[in-house]
ModelCIF file with pLDDT and N, C-alpha, C, O atoms, coordinates in Angstrom:
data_MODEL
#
_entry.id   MODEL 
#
_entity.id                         1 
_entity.type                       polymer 
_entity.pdbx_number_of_molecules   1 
#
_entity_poly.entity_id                      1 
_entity_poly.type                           'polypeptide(L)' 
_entity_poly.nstd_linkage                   no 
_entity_poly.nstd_monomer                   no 
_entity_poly.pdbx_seq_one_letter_code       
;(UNK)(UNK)(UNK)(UNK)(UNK)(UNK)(UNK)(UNK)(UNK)(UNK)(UNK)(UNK)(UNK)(UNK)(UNK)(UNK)
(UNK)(UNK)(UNK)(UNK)(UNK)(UNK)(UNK)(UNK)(UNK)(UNK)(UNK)(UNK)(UNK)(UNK)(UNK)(UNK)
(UNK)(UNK)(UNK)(UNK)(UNK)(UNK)(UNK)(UNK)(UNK)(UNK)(UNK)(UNK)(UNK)(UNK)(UNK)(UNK)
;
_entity_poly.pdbx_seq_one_letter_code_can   XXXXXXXXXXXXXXXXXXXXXXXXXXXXXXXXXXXXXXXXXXXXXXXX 
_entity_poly.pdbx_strand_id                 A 
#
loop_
_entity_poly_seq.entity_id 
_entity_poly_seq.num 
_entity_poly_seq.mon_id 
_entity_poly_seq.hetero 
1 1  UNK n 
1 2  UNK n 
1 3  UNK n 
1 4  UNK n 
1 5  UNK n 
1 6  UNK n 
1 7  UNK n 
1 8  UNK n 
1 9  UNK n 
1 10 UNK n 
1 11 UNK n 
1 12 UNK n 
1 13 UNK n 
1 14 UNK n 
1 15 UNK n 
1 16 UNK n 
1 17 UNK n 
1 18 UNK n 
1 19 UNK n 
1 20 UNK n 
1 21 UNK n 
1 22 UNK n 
1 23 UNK n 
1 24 UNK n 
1 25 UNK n 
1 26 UNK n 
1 27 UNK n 
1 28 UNK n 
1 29 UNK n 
1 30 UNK n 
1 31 UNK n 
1 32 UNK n 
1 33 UNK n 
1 34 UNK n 
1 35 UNK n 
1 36 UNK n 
1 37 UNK n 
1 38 UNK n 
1 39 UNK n 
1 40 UNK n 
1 41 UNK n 
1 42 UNK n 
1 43 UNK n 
1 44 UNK n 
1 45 UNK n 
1 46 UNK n 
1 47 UNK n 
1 48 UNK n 
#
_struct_asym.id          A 
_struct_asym.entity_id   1 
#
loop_
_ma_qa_metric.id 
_ma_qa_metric.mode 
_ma_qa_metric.name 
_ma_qa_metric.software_group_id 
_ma_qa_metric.type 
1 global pLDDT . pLDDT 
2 local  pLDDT . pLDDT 
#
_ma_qa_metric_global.metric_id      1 
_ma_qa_metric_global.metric_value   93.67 
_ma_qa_metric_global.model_id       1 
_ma_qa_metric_global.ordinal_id     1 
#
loop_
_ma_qa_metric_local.label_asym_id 
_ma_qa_metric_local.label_comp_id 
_ma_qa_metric_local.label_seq_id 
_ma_qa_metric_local.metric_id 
_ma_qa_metric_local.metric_value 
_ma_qa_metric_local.model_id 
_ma_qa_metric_local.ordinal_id 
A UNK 1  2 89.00 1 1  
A UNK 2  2 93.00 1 2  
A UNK 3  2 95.00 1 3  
A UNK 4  2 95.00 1 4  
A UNK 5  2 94.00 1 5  
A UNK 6  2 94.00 1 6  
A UNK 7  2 96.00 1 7  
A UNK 8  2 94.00 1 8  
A UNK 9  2 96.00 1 9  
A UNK 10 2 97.00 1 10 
A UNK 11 2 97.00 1 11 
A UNK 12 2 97.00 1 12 
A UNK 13 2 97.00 1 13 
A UNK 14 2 96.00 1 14 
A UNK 15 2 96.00 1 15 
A UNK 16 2 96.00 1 16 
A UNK 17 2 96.00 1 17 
A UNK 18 2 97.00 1 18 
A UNK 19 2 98.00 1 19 
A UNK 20 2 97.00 1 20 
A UNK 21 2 96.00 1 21 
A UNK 22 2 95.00 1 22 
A UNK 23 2 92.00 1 23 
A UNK 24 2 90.00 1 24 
A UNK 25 2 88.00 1 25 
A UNK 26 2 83.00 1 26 
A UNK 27 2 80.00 1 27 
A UNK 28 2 79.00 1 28 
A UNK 29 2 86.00 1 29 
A UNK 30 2 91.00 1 30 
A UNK 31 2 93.00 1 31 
A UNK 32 2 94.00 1 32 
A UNK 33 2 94.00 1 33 
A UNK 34 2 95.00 1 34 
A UNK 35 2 96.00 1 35 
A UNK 36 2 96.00 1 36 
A UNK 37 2 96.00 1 37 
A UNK 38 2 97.00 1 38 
A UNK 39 2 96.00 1 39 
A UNK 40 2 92.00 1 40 
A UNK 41 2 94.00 1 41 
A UNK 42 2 95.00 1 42 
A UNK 43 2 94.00 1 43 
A UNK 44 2 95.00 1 44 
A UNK 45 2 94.00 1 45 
A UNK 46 2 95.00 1 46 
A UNK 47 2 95.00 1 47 
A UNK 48 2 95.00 1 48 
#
loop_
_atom_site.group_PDB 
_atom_site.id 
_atom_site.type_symbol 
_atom_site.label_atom_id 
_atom_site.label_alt_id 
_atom_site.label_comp_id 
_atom_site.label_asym_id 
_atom_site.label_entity_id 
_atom_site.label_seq_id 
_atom_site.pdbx_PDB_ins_code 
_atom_site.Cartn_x 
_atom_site.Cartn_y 
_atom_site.Cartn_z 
_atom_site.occupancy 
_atom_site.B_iso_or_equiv 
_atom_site.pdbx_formal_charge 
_atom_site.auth_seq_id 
_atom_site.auth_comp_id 
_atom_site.auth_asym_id 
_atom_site.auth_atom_id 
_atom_site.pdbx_PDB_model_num 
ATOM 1   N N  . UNK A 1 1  ? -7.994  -0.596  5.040   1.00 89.00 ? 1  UNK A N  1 
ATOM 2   C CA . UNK A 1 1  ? -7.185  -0.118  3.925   1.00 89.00 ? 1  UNK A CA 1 
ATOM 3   C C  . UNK A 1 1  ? -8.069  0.239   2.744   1.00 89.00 ? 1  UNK A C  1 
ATOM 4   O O  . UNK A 1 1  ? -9.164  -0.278  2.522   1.00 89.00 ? 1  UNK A O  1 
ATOM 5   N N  . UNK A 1 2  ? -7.423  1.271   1.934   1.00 93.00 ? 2  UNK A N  1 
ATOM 6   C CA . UNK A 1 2  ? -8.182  1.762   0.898   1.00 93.00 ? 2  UNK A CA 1 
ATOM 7   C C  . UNK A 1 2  ? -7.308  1.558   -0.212  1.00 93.00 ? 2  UNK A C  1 
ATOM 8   O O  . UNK A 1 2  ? -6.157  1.934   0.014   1.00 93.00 ? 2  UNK A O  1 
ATOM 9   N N  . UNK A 1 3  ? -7.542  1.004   -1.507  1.00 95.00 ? 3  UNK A N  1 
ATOM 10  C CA . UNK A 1 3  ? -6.570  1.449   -2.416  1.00 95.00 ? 3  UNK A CA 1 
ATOM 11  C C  . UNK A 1 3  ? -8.130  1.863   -3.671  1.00 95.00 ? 3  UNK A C  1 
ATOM 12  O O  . UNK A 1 3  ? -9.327  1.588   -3.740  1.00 95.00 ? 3  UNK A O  1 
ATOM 13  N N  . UNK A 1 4  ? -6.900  2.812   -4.607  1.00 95.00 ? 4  UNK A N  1 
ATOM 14  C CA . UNK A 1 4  ? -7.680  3.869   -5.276  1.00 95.00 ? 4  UNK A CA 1 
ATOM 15  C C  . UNK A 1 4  ? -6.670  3.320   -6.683  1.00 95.00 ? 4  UNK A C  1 
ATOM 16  O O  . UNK A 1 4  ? -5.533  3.783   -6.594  1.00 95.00 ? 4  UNK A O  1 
ATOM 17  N N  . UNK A 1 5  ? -6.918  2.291   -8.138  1.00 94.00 ? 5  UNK A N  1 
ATOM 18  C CA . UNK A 1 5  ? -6.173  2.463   -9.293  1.00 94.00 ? 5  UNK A CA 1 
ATOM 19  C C  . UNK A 1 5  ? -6.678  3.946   -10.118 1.00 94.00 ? 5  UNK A C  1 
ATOM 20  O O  . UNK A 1 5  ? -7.713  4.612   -10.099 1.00 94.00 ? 5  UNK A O  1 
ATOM 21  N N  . UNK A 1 6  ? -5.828  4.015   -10.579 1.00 94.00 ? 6  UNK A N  1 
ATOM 22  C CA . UNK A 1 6  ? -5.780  4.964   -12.007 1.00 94.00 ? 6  UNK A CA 1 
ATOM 23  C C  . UNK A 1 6  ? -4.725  4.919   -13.159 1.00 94.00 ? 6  UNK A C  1 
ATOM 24  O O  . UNK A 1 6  ? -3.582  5.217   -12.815 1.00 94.00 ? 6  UNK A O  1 
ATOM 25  N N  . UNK A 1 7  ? -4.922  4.599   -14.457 1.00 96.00 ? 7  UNK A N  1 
ATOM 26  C CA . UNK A 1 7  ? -3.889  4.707   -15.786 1.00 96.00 ? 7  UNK A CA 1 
ATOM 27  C C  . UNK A 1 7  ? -4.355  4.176   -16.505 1.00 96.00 ? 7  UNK A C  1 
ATOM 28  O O  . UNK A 1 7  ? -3.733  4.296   -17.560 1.00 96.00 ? 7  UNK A O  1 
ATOM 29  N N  . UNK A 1 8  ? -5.709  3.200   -16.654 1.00 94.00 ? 8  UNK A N  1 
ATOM 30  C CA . UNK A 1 8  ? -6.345  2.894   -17.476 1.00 94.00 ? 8  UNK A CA 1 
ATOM 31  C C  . UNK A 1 8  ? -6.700  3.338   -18.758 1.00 94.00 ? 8  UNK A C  1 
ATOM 32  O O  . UNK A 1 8  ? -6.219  4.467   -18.848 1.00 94.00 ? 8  UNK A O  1 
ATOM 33  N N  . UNK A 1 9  ? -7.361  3.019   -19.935 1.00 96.00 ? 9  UNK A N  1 
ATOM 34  C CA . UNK A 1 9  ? -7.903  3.768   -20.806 1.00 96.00 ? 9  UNK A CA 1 
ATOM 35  C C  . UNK A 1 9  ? -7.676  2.727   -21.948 1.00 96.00 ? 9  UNK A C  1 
ATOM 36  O O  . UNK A 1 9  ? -7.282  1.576   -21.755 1.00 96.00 ? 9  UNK A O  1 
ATOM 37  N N  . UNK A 1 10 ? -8.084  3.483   -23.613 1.00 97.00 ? 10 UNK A N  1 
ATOM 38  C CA . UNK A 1 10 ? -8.236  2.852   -24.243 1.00 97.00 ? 10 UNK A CA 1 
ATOM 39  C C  . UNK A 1 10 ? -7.107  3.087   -25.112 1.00 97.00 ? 10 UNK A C  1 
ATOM 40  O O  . UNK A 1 10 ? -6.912  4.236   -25.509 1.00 97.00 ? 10 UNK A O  1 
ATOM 41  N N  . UNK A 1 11 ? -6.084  1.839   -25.573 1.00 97.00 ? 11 UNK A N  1 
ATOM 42  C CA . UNK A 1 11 ? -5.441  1.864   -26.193 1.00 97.00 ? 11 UNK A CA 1 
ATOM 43  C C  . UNK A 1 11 ? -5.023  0.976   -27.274 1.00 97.00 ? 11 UNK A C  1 
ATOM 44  O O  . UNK A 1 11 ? -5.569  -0.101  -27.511 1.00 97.00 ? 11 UNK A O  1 
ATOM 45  N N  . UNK A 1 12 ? -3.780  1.589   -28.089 1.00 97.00 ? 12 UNK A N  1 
ATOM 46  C CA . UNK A 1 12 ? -3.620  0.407   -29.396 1.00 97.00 ? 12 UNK A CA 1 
ATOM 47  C C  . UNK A 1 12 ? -2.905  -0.904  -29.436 1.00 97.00 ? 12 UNK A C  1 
ATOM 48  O O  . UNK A 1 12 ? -2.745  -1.140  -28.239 1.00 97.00 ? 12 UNK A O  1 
ATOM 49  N N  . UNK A 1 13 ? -2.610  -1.464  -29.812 1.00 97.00 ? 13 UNK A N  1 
ATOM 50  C CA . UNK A 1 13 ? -2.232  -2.683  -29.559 1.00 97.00 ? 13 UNK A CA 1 
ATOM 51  C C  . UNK A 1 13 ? -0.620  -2.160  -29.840 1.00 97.00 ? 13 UNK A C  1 
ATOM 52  O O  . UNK A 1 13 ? -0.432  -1.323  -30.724 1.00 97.00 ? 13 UNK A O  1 
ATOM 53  N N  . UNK A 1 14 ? 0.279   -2.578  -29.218 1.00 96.00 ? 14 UNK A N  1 
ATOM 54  C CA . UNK A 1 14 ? 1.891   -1.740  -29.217 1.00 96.00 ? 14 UNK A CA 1 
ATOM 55  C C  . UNK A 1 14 ? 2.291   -0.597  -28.473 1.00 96.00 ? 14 UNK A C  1 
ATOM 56  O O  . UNK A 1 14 ? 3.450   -0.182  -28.511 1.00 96.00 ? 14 UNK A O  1 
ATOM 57  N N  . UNK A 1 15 ? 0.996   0.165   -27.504 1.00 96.00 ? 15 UNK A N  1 
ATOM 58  C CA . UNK A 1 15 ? 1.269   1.017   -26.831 1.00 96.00 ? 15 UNK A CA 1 
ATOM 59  C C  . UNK A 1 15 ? 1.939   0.729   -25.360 1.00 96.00 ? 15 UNK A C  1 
ATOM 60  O O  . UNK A 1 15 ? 2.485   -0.358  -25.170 1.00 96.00 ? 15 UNK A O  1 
ATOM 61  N N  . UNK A 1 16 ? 1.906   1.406   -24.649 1.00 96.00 ? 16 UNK A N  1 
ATOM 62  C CA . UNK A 1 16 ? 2.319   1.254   -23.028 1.00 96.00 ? 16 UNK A CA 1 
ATOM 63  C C  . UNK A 1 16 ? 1.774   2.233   -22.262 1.00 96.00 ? 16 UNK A C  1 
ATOM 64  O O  . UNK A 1 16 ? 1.886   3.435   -22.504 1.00 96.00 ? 16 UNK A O  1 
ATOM 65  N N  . UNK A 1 17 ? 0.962   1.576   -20.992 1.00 96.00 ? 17 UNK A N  1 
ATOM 66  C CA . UNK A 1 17 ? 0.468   2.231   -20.395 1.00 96.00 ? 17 UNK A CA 1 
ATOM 67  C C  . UNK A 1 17 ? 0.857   1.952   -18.833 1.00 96.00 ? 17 UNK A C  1 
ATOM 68  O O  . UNK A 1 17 ? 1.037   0.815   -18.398 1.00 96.00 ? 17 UNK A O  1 
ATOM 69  N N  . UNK A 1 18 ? 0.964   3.148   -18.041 1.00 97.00 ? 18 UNK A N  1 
ATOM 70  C CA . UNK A 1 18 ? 1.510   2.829   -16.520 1.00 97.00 ? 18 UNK A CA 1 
ATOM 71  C C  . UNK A 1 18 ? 0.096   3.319   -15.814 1.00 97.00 ? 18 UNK A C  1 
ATOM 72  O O  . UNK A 1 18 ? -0.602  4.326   -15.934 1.00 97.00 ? 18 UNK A O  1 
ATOM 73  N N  . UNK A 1 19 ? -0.012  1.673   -14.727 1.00 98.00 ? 19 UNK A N  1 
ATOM 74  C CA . UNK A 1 19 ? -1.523  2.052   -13.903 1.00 98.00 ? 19 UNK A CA 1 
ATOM 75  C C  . UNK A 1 19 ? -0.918  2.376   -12.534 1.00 98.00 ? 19 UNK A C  1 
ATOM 76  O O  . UNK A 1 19 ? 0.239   2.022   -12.306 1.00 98.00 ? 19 UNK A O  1 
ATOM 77  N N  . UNK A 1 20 ? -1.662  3.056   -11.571 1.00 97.00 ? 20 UNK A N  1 
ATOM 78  C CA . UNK A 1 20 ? -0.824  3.586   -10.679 1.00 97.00 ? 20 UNK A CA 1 
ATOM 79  C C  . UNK A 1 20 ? -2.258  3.025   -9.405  1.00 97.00 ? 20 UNK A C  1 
ATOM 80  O O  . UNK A 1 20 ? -3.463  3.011   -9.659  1.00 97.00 ? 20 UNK A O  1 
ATOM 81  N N  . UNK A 1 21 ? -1.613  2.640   -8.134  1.00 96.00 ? 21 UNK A N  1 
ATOM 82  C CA . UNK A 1 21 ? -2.826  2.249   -7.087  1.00 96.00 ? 21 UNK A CA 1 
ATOM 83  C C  . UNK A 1 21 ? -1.988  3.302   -6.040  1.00 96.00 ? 21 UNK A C  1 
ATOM 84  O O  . UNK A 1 21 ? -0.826  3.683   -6.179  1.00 96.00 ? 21 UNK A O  1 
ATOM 85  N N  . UNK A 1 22 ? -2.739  3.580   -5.177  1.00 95.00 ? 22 UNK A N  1 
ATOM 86  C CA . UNK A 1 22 ? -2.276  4.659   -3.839  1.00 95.00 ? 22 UNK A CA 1 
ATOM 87  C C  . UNK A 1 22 ? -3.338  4.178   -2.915  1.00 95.00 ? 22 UNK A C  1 
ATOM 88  O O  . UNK A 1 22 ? -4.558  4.129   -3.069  1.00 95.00 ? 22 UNK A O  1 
ATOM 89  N N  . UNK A 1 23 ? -2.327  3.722   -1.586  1.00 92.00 ? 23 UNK A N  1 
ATOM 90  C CA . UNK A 1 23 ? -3.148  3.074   -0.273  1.00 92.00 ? 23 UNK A CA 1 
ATOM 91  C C  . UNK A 1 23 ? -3.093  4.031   0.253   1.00 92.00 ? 23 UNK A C  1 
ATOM 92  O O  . UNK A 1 23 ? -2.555  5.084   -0.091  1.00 92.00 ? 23 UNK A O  1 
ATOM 93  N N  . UNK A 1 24 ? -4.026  3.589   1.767   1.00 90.00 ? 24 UNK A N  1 
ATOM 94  C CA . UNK A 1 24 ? -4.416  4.539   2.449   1.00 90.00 ? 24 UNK A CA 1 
ATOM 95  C C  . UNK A 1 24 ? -4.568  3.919   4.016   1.00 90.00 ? 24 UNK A C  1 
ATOM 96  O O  . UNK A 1 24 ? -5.033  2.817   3.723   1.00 90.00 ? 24 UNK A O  1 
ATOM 97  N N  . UNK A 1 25 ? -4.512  3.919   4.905   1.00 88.00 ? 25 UNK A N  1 
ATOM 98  C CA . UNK A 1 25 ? -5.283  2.875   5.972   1.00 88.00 ? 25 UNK A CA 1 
ATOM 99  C C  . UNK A 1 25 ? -4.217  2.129   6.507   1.00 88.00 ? 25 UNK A C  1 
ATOM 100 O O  . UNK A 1 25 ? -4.280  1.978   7.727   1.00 88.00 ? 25 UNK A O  1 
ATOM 101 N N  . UNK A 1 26 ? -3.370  1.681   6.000   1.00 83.00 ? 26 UNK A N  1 
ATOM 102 C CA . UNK A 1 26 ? -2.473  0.978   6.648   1.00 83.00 ? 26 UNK A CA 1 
ATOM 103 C C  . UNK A 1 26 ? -0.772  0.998   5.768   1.00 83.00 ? 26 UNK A C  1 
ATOM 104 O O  . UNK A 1 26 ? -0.483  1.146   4.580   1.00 83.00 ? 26 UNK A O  1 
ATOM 105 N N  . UNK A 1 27 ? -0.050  0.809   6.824   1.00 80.00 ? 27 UNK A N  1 
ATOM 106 C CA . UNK A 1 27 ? 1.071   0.825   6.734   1.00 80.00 ? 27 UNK A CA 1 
ATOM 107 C C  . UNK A 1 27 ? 1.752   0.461   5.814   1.00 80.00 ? 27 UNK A C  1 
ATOM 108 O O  . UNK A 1 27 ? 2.368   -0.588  6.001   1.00 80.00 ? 27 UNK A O  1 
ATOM 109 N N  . UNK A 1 28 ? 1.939   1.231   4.337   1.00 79.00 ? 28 UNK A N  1 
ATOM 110 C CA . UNK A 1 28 ? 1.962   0.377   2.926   1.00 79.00 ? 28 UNK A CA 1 
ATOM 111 C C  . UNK A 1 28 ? 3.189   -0.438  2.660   1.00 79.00 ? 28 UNK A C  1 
ATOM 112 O O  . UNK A 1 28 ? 3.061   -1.335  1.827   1.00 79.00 ? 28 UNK A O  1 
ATOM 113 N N  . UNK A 1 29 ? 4.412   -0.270  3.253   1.00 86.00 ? 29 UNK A N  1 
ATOM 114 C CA . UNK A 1 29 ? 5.515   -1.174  3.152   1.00 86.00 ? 29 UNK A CA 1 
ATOM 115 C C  . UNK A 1 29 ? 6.363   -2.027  4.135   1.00 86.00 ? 29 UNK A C  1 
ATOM 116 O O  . UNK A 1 29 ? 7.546   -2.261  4.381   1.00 86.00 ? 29 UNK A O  1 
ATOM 117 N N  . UNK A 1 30 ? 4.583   -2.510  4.749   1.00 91.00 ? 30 UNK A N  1 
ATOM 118 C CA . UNK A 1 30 ? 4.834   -4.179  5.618   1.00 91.00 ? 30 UNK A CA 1 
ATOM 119 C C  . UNK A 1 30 ? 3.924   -5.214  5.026   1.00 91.00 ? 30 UNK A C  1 
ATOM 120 O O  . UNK A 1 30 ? 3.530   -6.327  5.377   1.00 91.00 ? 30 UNK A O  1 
ATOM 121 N N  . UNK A 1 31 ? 3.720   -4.331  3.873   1.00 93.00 ? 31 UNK A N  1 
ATOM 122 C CA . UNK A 1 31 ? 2.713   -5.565  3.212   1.00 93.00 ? 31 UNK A CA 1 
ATOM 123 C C  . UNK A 1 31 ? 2.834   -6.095  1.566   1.00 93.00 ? 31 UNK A C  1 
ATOM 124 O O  . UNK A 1 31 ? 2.224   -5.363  0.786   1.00 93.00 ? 31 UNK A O  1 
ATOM 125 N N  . UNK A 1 32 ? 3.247   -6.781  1.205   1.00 94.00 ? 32 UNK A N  1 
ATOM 126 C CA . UNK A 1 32 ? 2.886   -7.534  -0.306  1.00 94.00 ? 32 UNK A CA 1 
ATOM 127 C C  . UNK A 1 32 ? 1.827   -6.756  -0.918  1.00 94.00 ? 32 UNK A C  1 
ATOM 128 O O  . UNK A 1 32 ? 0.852   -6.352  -0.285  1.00 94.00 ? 32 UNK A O  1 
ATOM 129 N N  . UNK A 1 33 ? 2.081   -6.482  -2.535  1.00 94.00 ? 33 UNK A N  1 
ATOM 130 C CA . UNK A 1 33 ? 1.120   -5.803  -2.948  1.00 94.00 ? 33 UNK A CA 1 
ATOM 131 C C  . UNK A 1 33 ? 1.242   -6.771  -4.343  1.00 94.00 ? 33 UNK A C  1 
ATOM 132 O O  . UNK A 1 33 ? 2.135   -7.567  -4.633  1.00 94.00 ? 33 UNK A O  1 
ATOM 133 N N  . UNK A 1 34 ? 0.067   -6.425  -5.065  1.00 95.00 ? 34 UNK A N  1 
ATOM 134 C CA . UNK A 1 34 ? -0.149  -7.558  -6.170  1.00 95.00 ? 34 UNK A CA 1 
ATOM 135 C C  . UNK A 1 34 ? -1.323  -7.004  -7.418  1.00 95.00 ? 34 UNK A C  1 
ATOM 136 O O  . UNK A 1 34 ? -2.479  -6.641  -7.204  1.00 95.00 ? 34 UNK A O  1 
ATOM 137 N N  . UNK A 1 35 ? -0.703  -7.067  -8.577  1.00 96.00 ? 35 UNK A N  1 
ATOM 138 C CA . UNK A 1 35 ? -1.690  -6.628  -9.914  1.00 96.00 ? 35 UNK A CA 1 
ATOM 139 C C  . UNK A 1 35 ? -2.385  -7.736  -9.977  1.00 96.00 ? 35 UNK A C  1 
ATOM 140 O O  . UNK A 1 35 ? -1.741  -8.785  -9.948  1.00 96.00 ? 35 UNK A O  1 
ATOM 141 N N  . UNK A 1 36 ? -4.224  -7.816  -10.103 1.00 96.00 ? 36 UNK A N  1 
ATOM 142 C CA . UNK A 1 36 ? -4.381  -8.576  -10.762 1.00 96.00 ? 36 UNK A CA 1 
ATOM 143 C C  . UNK A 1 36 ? -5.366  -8.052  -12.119 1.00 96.00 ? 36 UNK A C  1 
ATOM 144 O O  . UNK A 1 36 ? -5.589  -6.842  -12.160 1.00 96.00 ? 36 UNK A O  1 
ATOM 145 N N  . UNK A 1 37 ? -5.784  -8.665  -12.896 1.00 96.00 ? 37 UNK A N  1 
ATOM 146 C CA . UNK A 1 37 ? -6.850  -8.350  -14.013 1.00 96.00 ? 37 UNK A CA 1 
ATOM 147 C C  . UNK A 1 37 ? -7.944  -9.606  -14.136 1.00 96.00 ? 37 UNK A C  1 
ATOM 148 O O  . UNK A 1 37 ? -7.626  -10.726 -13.738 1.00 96.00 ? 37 UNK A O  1 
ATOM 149 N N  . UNK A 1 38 ? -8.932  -9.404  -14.573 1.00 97.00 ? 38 UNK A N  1 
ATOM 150 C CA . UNK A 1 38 ? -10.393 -9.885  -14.853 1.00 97.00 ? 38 UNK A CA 1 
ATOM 151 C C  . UNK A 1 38 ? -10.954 -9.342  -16.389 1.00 97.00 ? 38 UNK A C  1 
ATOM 152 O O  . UNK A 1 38 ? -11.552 -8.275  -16.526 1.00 97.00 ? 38 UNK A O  1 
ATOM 153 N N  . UNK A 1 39 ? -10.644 -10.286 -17.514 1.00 96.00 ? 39 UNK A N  1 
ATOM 154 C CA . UNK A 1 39 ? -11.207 -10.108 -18.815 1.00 96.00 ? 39 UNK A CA 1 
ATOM 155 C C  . UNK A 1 39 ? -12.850 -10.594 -18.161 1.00 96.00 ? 39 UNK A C  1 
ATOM 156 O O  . UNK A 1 39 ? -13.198 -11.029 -17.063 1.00 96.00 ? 39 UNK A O  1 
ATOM 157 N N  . UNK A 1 40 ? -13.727 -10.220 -19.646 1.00 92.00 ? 40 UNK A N  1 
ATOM 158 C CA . UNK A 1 40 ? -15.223 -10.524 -18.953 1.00 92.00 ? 40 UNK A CA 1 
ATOM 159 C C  . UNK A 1 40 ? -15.003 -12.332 -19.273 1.00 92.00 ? 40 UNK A C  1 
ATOM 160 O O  . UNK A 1 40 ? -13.950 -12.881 -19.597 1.00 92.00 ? 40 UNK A O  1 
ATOM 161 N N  . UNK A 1 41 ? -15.904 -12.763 -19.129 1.00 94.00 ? 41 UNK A N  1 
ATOM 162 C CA . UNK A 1 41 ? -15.915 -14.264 -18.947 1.00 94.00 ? 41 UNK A CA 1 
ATOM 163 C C  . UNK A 1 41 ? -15.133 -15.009 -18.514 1.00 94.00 ? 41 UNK A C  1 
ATOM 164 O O  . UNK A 1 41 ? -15.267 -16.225 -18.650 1.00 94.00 ? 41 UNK A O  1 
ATOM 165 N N  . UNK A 1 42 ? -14.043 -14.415 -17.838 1.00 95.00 ? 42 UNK A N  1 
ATOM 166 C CA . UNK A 1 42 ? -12.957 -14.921 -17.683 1.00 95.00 ? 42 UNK A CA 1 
ATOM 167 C C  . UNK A 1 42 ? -12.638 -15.223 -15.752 1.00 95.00 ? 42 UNK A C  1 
ATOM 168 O O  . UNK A 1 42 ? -13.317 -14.506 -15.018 1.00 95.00 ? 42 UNK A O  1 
ATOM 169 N N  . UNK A 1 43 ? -11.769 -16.117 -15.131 1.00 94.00 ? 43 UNK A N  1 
ATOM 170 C CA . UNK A 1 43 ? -11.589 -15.645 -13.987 1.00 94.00 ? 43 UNK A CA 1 
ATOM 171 C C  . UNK A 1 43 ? -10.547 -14.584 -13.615 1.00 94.00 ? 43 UNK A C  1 
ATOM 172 O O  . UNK A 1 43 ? -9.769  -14.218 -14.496 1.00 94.00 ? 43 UNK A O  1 
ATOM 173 N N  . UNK A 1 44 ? -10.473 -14.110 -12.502 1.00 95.00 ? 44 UNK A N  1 
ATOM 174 C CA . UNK A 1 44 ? -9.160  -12.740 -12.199 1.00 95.00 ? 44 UNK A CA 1 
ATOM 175 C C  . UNK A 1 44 ? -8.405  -13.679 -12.233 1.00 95.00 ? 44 UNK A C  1 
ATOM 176 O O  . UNK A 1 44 ? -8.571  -14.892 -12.109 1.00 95.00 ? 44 UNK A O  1 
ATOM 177 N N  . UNK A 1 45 ? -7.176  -12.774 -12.487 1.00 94.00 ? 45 UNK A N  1 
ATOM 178 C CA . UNK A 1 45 ? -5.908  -13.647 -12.570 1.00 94.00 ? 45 UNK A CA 1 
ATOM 179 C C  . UNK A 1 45 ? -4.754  -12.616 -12.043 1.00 94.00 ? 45 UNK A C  1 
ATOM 180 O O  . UNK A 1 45 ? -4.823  -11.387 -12.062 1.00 94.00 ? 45 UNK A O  1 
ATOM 181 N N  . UNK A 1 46 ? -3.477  -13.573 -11.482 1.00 95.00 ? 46 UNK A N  1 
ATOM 182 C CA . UNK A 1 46 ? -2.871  -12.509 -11.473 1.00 95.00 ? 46 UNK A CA 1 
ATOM 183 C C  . UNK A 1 46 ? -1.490  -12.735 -12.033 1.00 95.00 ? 46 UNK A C  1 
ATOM 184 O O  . UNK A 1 46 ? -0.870  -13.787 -12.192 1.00 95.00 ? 46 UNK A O  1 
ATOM 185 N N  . UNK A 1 47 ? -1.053  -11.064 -12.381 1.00 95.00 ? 47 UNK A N  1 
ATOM 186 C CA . UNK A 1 47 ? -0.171  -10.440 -13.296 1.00 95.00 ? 47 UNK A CA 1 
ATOM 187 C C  . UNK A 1 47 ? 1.285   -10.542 -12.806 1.00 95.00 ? 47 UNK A C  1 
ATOM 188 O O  . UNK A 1 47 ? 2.223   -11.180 -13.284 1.00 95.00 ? 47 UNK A O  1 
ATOM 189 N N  . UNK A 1 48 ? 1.209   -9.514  -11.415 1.00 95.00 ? 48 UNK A N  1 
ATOM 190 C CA . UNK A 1 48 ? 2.447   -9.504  -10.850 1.00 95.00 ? 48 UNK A CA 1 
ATOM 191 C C  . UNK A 1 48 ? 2.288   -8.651  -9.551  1.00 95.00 ? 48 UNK A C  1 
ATOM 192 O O  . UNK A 1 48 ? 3.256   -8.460  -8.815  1.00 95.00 ? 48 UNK A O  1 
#
């Protein structure tokens, strides 16, 4: 499987931004999918 994010960027504090992932490789809706994020010093965590 491949996944590819994009929607990132730099923004203001009060904005909204939509990130978008697109699989590839396998069968995308027999499987759980999951946001996570990684601040620096920090461990990943996840979102939703």
């Amino acid at each position: 499987a491949q996944l590819v994010e994009s929607g990132g960027g730099l923004v203001q504090s009060g904005d909204s931004l939509r990130l978008a992932c697109t699989a590839s490789g396998r069968t995308f809706n027999n499987y759980a999918m999951a946001w996570f994020r990684q601040a620096p010093g920090k461990e990943r965590e996840f979102v939703a």
